[in-house]
C-alpha atoms as a PDB file:
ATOM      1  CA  UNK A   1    -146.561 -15.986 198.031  1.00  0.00           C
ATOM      2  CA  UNK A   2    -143.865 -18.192 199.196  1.00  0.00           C
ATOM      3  CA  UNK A   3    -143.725 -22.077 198.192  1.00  0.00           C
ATOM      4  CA  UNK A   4    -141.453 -24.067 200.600  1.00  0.00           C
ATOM      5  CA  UNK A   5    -140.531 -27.574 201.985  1.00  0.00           C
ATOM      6  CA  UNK A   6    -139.006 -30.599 200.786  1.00  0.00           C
ATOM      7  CA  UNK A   7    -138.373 -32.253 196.842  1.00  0.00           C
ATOM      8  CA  UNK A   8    -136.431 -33.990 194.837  1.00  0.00           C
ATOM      9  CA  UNK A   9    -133.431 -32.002 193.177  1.00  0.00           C
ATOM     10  CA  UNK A  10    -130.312 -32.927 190.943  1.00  0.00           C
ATOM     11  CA  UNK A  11    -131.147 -35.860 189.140  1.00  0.00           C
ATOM     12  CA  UNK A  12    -127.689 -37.630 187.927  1.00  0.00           C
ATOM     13  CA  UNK A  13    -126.841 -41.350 187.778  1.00  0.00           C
ATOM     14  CA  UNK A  14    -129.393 -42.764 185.763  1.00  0.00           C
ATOM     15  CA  UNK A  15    -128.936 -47.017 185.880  1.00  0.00           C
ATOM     16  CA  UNK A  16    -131.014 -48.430 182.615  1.00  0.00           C
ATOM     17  CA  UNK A  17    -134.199 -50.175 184.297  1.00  0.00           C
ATOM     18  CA  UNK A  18    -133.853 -49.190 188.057  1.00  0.00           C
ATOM     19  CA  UNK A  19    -133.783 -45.702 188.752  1.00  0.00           C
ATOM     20  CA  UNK A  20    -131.575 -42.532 189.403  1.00  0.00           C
ATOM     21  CA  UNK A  21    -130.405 -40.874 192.107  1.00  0.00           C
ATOM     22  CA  UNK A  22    -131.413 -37.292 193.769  1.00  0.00           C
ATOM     23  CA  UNK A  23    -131.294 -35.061 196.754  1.00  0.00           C
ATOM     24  CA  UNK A  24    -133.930 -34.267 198.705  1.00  0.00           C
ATOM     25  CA  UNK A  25    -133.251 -30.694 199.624  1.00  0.00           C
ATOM     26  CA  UNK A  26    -135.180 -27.938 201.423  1.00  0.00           C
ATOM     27  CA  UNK A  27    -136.912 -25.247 198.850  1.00  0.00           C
ATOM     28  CA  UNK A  28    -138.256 -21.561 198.891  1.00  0.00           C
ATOM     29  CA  UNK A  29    -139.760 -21.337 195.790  1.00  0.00           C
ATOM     30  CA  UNK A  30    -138.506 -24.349 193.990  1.00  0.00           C
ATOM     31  CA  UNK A  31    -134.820 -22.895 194.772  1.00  0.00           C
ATOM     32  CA  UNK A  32    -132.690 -25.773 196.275  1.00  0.00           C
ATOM     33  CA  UNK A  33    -130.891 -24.668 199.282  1.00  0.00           C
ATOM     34  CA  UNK A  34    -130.282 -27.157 201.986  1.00  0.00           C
ATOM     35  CA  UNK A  35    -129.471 -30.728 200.685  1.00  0.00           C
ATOM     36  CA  UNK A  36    -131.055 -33.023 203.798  1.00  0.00           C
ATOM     37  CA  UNK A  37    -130.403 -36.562 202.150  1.00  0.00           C
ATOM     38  CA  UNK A  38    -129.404 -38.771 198.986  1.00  0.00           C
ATOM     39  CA  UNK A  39    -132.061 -40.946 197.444  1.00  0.00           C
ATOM     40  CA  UNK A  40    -131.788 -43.722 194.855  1.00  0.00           C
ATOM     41  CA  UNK A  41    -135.468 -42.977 193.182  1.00  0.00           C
ATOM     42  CA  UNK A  42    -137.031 -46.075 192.078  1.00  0.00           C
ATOM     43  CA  UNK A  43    -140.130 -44.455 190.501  1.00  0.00           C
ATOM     44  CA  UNK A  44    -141.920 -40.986 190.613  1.00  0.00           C
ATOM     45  CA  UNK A  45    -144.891 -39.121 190.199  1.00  0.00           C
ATOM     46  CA  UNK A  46    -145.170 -35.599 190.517  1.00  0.00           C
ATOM     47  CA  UNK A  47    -143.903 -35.042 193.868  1.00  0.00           C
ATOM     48  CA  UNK A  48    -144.496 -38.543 195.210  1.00  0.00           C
ATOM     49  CA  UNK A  49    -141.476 -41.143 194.613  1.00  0.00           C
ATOM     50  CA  UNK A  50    -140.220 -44.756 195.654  1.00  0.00           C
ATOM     51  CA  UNK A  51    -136.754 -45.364 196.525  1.00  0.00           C
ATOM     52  CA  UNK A  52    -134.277 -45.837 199.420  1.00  0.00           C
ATOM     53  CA  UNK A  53    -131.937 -43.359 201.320  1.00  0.00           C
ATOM     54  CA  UNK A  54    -128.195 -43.480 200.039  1.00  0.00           C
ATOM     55  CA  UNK A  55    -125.115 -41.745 201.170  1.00  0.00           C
ATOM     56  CA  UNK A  56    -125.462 -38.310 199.545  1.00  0.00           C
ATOM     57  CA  UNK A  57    -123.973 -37.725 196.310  1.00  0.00           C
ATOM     58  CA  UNK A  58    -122.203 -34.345 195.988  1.00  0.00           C
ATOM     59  CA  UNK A  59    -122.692 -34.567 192.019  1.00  0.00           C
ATOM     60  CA  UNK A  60    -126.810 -34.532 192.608  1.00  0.00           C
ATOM     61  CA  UNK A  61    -126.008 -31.397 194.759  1.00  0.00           C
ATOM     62  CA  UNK A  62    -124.018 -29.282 192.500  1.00  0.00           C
ATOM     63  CA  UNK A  63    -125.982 -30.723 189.771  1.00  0.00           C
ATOM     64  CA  UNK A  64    -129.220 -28.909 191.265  1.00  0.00           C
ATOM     65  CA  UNK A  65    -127.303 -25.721 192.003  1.00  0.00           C
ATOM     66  CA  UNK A  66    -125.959 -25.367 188.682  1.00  0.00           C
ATOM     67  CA  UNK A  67    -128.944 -25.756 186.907  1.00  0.00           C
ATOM     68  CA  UNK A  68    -131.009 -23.560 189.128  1.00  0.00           C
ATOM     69  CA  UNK A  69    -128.046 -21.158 188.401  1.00  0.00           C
ATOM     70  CA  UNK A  70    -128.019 -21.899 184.952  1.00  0.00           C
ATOM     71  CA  UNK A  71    -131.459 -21.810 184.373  1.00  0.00           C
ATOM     72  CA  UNK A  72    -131.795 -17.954 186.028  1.00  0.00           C
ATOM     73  CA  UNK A  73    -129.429 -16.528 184.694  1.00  0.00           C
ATOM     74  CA  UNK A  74    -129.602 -18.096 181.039  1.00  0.00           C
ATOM     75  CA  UNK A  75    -133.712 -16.116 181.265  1.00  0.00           C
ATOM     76  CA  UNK A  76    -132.467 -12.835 182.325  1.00  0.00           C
ATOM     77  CA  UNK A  77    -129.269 -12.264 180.952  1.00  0.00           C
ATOM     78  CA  UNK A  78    -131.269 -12.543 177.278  1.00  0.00           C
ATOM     79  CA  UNK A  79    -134.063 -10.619 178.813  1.00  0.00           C
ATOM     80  CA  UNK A  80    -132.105  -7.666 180.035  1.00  0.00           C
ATOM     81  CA  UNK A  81    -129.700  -8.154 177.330  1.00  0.00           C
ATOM     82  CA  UNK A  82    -132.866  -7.154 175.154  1.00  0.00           C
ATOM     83  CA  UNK A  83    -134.109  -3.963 176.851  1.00  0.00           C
ATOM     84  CA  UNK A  84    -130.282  -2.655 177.014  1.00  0.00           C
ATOM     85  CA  UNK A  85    -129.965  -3.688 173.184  1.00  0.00           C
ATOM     86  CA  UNK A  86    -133.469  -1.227 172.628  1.00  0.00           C
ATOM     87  CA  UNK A  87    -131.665   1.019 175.020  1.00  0.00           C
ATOM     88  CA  UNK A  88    -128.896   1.292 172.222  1.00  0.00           C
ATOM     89  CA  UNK A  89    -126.192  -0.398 174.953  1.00  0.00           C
ATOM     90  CA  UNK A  90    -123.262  -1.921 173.012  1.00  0.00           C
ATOM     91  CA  UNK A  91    -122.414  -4.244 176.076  1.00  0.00           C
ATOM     92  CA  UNK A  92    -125.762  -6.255 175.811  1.00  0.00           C
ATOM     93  CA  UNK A  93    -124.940  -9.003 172.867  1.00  0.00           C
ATOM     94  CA  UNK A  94    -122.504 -10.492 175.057  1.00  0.00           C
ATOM     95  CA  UNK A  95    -125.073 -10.435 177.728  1.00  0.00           C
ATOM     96  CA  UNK A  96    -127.327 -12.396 175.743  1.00  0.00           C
ATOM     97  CA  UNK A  97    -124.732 -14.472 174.157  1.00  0.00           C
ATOM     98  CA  UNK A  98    -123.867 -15.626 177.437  1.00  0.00           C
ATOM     99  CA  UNK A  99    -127.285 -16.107 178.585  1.00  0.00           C
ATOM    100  CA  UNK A 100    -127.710 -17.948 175.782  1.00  0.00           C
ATOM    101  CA  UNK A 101    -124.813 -20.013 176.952  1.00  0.00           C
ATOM    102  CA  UNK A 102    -125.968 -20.617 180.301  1.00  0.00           C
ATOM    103  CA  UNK A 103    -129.363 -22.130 178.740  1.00  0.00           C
ATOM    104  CA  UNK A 104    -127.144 -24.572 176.605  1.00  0.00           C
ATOM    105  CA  UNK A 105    -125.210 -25.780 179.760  1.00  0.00           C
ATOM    106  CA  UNK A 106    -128.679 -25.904 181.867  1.00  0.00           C
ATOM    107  CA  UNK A 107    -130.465 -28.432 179.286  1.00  0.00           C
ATOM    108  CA  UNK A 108    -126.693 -30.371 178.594  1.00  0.00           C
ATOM    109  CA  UNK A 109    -127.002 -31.477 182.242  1.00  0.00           C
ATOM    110  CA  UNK A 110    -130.191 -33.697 181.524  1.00  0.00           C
ATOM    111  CA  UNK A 111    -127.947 -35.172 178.400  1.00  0.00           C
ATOM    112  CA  UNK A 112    -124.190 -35.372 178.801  1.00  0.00           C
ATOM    113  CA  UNK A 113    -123.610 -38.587 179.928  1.00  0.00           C
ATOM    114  CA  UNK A 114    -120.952 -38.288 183.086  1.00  0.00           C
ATOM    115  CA  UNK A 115    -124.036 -36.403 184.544  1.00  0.00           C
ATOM    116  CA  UNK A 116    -126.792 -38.342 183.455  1.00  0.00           C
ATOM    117  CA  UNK A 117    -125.569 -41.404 183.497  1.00  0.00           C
ATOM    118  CA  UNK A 118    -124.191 -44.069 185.916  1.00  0.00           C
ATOM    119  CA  UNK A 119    -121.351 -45.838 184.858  1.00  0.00           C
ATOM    120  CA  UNK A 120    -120.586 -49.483 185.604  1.00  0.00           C
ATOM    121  CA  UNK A 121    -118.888 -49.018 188.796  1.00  0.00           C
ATOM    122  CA  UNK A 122    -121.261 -46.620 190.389  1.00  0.00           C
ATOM    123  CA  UNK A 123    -124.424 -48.484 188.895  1.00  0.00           C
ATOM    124  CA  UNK A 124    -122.943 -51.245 191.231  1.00  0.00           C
ATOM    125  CA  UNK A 125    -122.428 -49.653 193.913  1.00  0.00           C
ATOM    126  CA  UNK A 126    -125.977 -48.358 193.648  1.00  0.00           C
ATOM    127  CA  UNK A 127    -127.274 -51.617 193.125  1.00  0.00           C
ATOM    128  CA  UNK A 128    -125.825 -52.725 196.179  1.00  0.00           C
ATOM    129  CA  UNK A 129    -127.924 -50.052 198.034  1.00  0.00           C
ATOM    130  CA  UNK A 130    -130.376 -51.570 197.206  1.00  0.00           C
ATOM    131  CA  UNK A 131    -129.439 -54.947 198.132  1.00  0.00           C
ATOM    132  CA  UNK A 132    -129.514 -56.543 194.832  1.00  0.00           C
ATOM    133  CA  UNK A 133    -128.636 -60.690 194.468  1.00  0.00           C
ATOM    134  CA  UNK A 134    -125.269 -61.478 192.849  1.00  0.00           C
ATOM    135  CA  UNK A 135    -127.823 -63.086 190.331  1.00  0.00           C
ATOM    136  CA  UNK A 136    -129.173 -59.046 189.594  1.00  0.00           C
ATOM    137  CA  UNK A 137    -125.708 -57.460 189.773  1.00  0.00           C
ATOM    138  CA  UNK A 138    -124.232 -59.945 186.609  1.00  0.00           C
ATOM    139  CA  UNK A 139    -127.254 -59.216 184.767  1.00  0.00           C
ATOM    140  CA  UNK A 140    -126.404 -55.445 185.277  1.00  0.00           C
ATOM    141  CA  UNK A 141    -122.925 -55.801 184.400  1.00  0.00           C
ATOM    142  CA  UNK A 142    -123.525 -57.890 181.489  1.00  0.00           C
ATOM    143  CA  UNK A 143    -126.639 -54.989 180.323  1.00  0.00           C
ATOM    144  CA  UNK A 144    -123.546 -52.687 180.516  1.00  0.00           C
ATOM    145  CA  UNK A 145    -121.120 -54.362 179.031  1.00  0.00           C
ATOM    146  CA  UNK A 146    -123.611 -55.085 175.597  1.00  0.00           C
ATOM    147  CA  UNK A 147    -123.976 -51.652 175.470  1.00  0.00           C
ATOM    148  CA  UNK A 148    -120.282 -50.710 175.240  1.00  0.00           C
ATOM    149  CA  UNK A 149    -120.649 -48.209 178.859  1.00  0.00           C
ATOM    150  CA  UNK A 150    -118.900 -51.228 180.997  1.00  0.00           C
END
């Protein structure tokens, strides 16, 4: 059975109290291969979201690559790792240490910061998509600045 069409992939750029961004890329089976346009999400639910079309950000692209990539191979390379360990194979620790690697680097692109995170400048710029008063775009800077990322 084949699952296909459109979703939201390679979420990166979170700004504190507005959104993130993403790519809306066609999928076979929840693998990402054809990035068709950026998105700065306002709000989602399942598959639904709010937002408005950006430029697209090569960071959300990769971003969804690697951690499909990640993600695969850090499930298999433990798994056959594993069955060539029963096997009595003395090349499948490394197999699994490096799966076990590829897991880490899958779940430290929901947390490390460059990736997960807007910074000032780019939480501006973003803001601006989105056509935000000079009013908004202090109070943004200032959120920022108070918490030492400006």
């Amino acid at each position: 059975m084949f699952i296909f069409g459109t979703r939201l992939f390679g979420k990166v750029d979170a700004v504190p109290g507005l959104g993130h961004v993403a790519t809306k890329f066609f999928h076979i089976n929840f693998l990402p291969l054809i990035p068709l346009e950026g998105w700065f999400v306002l709000g989602q639910e399942g598959n639904q979201w709010r937002g408005r079309a950006i430029p697209m950000s090569g960071k959300s692209v990769l971003t969804a690559w690697m951690r499909f990539v990640t993600f695969c191979l850090g499930v298999a390379l433990p798994l056959f790792g594993f069955i060539a360990w029963q096997d009595g194979n003395d090349g499948s620790i490394p197999m699994m240490v490096v799966g076990g690697v590829c897991l880490a680097a899958f779940i430290a692109t929901y947390f490390v910061g460059f990736i997960s995170r807007a910074g000032l400048e780019r939480a501006m710029v973003l803001a601006g998509h989105l056509e935000a008063s000079p009013e908004a775009l202090e109070a943004l800077r200032r959120k920022y600045e108070m918490e030492g990322r400006g």
